[in-house]
Protein backbone atom coordinates (compact mmCIF):
# COMPACT_ATOMS: atom_id res chain seq x y z
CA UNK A 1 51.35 -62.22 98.46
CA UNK A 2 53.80 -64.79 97.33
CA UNK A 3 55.78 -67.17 99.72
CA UNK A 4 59.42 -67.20 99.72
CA UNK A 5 60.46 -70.64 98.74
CA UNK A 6 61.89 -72.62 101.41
CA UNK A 7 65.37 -72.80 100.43
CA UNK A 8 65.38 -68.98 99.28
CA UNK A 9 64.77 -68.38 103.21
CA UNK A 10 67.96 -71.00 104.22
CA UNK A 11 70.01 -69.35 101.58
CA UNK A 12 68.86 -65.95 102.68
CA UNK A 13 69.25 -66.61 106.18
CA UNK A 14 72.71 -68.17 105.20
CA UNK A 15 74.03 -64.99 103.74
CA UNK A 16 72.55 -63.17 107.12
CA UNK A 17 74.61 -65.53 109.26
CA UNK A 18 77.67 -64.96 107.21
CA UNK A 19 77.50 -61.63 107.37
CA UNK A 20 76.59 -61.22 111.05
CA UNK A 21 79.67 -63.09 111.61
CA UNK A 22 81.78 -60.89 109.44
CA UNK A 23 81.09 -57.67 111.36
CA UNK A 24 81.20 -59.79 114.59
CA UNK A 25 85.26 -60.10 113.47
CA UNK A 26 85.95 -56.75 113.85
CA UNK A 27 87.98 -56.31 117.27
CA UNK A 28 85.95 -53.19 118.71
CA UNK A 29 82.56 -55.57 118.27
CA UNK A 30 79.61 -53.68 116.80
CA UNK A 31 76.33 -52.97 117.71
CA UNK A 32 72.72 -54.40 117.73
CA UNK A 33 71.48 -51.24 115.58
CA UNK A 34 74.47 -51.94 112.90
CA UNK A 35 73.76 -55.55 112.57
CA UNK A 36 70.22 -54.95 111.98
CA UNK A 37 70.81 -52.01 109.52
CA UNK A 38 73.44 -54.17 107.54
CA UNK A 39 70.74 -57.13 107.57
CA UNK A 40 67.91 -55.51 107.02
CA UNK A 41 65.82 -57.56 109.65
CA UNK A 42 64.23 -56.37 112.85
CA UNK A 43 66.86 -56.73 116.20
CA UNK A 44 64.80 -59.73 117.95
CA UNK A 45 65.40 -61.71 115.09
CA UNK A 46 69.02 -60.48 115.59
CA UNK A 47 69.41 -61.76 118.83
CA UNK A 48 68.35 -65.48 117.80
CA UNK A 49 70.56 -65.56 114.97
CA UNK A 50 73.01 -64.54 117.86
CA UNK A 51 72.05 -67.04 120.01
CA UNK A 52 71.75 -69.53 116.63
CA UNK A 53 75.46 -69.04 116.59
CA UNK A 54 75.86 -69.64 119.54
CA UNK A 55 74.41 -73.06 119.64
CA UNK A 56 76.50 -73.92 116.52
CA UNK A 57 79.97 -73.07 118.95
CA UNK A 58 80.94 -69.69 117.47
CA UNK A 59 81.98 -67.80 120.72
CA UNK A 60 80.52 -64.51 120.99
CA UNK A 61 80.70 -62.08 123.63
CA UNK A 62 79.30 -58.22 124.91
CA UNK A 63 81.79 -56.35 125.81
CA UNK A 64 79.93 -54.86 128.03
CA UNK A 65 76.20 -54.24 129.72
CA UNK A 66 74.12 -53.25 126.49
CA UNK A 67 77.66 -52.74 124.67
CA UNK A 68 78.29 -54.03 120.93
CA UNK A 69 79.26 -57.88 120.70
CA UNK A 70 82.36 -59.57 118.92
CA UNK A 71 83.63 -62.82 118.57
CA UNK A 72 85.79 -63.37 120.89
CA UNK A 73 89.81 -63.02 121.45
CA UNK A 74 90.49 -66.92 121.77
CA UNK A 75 87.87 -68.00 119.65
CA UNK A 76 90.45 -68.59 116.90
CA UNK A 77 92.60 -71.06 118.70
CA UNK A 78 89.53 -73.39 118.28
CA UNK A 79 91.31 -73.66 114.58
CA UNK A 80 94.10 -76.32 116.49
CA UNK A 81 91.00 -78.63 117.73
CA UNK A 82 89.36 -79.05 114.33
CA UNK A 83 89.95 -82.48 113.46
CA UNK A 84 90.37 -83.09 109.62
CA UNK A 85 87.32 -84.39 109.21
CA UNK A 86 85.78 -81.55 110.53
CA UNK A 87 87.19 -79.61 108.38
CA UNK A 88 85.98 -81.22 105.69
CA UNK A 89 82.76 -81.01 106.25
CA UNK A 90 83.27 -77.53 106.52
CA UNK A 91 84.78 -77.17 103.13
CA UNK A 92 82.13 -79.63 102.08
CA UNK A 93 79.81 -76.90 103.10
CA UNK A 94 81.36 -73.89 101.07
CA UNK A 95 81.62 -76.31 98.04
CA UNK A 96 77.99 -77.28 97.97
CA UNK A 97 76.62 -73.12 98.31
CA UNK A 98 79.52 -71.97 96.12
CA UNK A 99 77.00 -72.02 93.23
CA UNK A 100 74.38 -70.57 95.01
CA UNK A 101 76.10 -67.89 96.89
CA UNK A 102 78.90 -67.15 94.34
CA UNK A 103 81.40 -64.57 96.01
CA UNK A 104 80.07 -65.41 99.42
CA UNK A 105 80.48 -68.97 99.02
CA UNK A 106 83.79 -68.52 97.97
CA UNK A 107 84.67 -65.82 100.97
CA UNK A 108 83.83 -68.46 103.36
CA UNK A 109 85.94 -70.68 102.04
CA UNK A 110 88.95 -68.57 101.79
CA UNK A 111 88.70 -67.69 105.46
CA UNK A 112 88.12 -71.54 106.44
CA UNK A 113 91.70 -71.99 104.79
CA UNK A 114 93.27 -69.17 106.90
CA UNK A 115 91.81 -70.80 109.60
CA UNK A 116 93.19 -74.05 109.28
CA UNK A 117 97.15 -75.21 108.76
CA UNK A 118 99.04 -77.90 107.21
CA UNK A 119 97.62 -81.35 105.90
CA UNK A 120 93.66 -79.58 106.68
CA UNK A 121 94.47 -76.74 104.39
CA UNK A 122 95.84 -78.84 101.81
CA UNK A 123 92.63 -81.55 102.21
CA UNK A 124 90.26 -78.82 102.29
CA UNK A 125 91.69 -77.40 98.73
CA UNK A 126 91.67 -80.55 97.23
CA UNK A 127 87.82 -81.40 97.82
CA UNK A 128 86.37 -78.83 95.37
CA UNK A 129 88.28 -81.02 92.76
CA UNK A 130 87.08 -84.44 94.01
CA UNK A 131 83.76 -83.06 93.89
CA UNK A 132 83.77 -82.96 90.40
CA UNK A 133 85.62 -85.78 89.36
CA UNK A 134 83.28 -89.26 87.90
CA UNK A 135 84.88 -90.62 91.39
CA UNK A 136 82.53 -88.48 93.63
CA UNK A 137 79.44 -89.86 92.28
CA UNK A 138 78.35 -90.78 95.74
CA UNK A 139 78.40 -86.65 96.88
CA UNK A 140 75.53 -86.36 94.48
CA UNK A 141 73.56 -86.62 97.38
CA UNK A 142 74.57 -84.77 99.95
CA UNK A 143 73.34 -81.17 98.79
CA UNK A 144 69.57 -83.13 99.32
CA UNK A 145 70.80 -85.24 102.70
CA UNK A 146 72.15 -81.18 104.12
CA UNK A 147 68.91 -79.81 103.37
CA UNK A 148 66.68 -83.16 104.46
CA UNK A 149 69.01 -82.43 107.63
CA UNK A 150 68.11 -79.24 108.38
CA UNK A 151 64.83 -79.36 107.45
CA UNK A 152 64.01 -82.21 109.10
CA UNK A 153 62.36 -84.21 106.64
CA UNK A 154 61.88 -87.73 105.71
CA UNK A 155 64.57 -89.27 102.75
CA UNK A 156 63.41 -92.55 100.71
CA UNK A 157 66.58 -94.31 98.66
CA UNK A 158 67.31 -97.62 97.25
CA UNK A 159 70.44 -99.07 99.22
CA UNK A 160 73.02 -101.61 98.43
CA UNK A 161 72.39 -100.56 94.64
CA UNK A 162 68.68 -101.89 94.89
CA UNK A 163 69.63 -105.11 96.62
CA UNK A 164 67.77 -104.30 99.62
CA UNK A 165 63.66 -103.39 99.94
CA UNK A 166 63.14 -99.72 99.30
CA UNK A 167 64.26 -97.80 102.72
CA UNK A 168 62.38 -94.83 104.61
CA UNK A 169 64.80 -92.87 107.13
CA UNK A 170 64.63 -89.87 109.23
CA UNK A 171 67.92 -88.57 108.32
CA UNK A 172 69.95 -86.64 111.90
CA UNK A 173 73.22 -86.38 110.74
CA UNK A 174 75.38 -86.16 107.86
CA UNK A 175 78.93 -87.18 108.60
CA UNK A 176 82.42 -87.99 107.13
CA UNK A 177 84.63 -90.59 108.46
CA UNK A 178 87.55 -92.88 107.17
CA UNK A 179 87.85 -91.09 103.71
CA UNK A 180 83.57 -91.76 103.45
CA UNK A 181 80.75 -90.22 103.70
CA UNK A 182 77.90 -91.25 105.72
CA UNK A 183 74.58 -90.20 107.22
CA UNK A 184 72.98 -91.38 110.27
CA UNK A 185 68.90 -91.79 111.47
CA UNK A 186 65.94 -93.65 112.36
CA UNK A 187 65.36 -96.44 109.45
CA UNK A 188 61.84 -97.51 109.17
CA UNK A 189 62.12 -100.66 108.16
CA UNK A 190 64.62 -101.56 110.69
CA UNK A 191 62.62 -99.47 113.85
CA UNK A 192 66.26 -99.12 115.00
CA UNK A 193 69.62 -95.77 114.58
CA UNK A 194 71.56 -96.87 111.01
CA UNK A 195 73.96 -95.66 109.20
CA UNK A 196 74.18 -95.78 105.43
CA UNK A 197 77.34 -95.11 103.45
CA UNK A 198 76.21 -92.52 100.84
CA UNK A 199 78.23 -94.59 98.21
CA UNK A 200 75.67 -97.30 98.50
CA UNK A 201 72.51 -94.87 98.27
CA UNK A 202 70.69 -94.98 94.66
CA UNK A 203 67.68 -92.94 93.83
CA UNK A 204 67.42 -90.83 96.93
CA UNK A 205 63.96 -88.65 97.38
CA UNK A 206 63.61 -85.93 99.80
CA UNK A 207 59.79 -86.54 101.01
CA UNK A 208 57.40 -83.50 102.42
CA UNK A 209 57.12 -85.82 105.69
CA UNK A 210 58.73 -83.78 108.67
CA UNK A 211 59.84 -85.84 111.58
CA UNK A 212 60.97 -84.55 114.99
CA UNK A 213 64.38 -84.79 116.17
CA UNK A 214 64.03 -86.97 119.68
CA UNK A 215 65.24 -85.47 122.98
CA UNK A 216 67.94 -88.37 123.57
CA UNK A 217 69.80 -88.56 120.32
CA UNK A 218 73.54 -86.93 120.82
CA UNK A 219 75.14 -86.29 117.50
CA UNK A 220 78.56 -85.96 119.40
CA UNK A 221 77.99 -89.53 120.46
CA UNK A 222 75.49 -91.27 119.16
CA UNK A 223 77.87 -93.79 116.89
CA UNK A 224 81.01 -92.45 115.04
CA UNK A 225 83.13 -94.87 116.01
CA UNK A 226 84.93 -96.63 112.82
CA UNK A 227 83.67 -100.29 114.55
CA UNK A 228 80.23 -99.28 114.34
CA UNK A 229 79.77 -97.81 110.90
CA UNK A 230 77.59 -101.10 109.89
CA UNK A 231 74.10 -101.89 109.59
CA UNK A 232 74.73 -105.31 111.32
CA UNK A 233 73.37 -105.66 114.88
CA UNK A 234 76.45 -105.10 117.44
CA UNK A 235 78.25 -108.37 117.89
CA UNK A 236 79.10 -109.48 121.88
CA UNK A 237 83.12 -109.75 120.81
CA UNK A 238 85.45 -111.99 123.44
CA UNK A 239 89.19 -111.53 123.63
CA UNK A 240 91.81 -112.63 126.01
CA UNK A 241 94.61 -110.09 127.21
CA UNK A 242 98.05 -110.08 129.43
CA UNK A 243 98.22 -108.01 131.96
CA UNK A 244 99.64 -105.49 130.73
CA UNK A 245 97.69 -105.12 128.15
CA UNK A 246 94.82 -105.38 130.25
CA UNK A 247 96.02 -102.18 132.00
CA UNK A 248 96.42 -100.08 129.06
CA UNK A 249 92.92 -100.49 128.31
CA UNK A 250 91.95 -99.14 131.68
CA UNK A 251 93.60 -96.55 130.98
CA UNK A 252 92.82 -96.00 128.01
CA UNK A 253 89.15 -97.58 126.82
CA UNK A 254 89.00 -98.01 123.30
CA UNK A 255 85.30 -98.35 122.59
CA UNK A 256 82.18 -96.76 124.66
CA UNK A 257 80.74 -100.71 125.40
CA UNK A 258 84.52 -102.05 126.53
CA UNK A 259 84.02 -104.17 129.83
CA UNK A 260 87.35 -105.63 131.32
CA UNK A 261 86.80 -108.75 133.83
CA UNK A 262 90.01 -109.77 134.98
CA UNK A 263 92.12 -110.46 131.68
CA UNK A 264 89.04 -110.90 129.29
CA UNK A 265 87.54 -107.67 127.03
CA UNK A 266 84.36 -107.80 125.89
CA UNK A 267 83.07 -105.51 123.18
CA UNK A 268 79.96 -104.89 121.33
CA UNK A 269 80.51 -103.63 117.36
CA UNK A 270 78.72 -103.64 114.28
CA UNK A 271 82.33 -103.97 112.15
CA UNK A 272 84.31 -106.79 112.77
CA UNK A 273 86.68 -106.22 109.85
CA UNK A 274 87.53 -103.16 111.16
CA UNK A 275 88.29 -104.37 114.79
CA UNK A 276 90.10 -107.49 113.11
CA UNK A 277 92.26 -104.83 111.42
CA UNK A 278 93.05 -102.85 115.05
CA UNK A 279 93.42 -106.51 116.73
CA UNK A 280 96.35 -107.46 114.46
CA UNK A 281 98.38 -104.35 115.86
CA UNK A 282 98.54 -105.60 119.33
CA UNK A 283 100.29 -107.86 121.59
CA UNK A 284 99.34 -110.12 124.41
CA UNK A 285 95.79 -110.75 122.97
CA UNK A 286 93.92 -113.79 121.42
CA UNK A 287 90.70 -113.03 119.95
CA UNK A 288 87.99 -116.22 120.98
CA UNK A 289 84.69 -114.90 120.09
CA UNK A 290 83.08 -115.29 117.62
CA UNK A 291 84.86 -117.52 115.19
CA UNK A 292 83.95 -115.09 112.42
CA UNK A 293 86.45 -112.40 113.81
CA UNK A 294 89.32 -115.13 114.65
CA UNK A 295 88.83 -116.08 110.77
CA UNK A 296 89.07 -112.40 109.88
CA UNK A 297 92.40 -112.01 112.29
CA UNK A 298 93.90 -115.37 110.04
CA UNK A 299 92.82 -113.89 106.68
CA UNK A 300 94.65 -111.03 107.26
CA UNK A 301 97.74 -112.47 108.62
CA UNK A 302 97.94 -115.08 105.71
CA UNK A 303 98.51 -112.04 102.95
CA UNK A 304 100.51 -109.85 105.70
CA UNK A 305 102.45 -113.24 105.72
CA UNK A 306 102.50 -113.59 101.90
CA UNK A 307 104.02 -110.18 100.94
CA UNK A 308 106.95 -110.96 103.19
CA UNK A 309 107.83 -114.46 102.11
């Protein structure tokens, strides 16, 4: 007997999903025995691809004991909490199994854009076309880095454009931030989390290594903060605040390491351009450690100061 080829299964199991999900739309729900006779698999494998979706947030309900499920009534106002870089990944997702899937592909991705309003719509349409274009060279590598995700297997690459030894990661996440694309795991070479920009990544490899995903890693919160997105070591960072500045960041913490002690913040971040950048917009602070990011603050000032002469 032949074996299905691994990603024949995914993309069969992503048309099930898709499907299940359609007839899960339809406001009077439907039934356990219709959503295994429109799948063609057996109902126990139903029910995890029910609780599957679960897991990935879709909100599904019974309507009653042993009654047919739906999604439910207020699961579309989730639409208004998708931040647009959520919903690019989304549309990132329909792009990249458009070929495979053909009219499916495209079906999700006319739904995700009734889903979503305004400036996400109008990102989301655009990405198919900034796929394609000479620009995009780095999403070359995120159909492999998805399915290296999923999978859970071990990636090899060249990074920096070959400037750095020859890396071995256990790839968690793939994520988009700032207008670029990243992914985030365990580097070997390091022993330590990283994230690598996928615009830097040359001569990626998915290897037939599996690793396992560990217990404490939290995707939600692991990194993703645009002061982290580095492969430096976090920096101790010293600044020196007014009061009421002091008291806004009480209220309002601006980075998961922030420590306040009396009028002086500390920080810890991997990107000190991109704090010097944030630093520049406030008042009542003076940046004293390290000298580095008090050079950045002046750099930037100088050509703020230069336009405007």
């Amino acid at each position: 007997m032949t074996e299905t080829p691994p990603m024949e299964e995914d993309l069969g199991k992503f048309r099930r999903l898709l499907r299940i999900l359609h007839l899960l739309s339809n406001p009077g729900g439907v039934t356990t025995k219709r959503l295994t006779k429109e799948t063609g698999v057996d109902a126990r494998t139903i029910y995890r691809d029910l609780n599957e979706l679960r897991d990935a947030c879709f909100d599904i309900v019974q309507l009653r004991p042993r009654g047919p499920y739906r999604l439910s009534r207020d699961y579309t106002e989730l639409a208004q909490t998708l931040t647009l870089e959520e919903v690019l990944c989304l549309a990132l997702s329909s792009c990249v199994f458009q070929k495979q899937l053909g009219g499916i592909g495209r079906e999700a991705m006319r739904k995700l854009f009734n889903f979503v309003k305004g400036e996400k719509r109008e990102k989301a349409r655009e990405l198919p076309g900034y796929l394609e274009t000479p620009e995009g060279e780095e999403h070359a590598w995120i159909p492999s880095l998805m399915m290296a995700v999923s999978q859970r297997r071990r990636v090899r690459f060249h990074y920096n454009k070959g400037e750095e030894p020859l890396r071995t990661v256990d790839p968690y996440t793939l994520f988009y931030q700032n207008e670029r694309w990243y992914f985030q795991g365990m580097d070997d070479l390091r022993k330590a989390l990283r994230s690598f920009r996928l615009a830097r990544i040359d001569q990626l490899e998915v290897l037939n290594q599996h690793f396992t995903m560990p217990d404490a890693y939290d995707s939600k919160s692991a990194l993703f903060h645009k002061w982290d997105i580095a492969n430096s070591p976090p920096i101790p960072v010293k600044c020196k605040v007014d009061a009421s500045l002091a008291q806004w960041l009480r209220e309002n913490p601006v980075h998961p390491s922030q420590r306040l002690e009396n009028q002086m913040l500390h920080l810890r971040v991997r990107d000190l351009d991109a704090l010097a950048h944030w630093l520049l917009s406030l008042r009542g602070l003076e940046a004293l450690d390290p000298p580095q990011l008090r050079h950045l603050i002046q750099e930037k000032a100088s050509r703020v100061a230069q336009v405007h002469l």
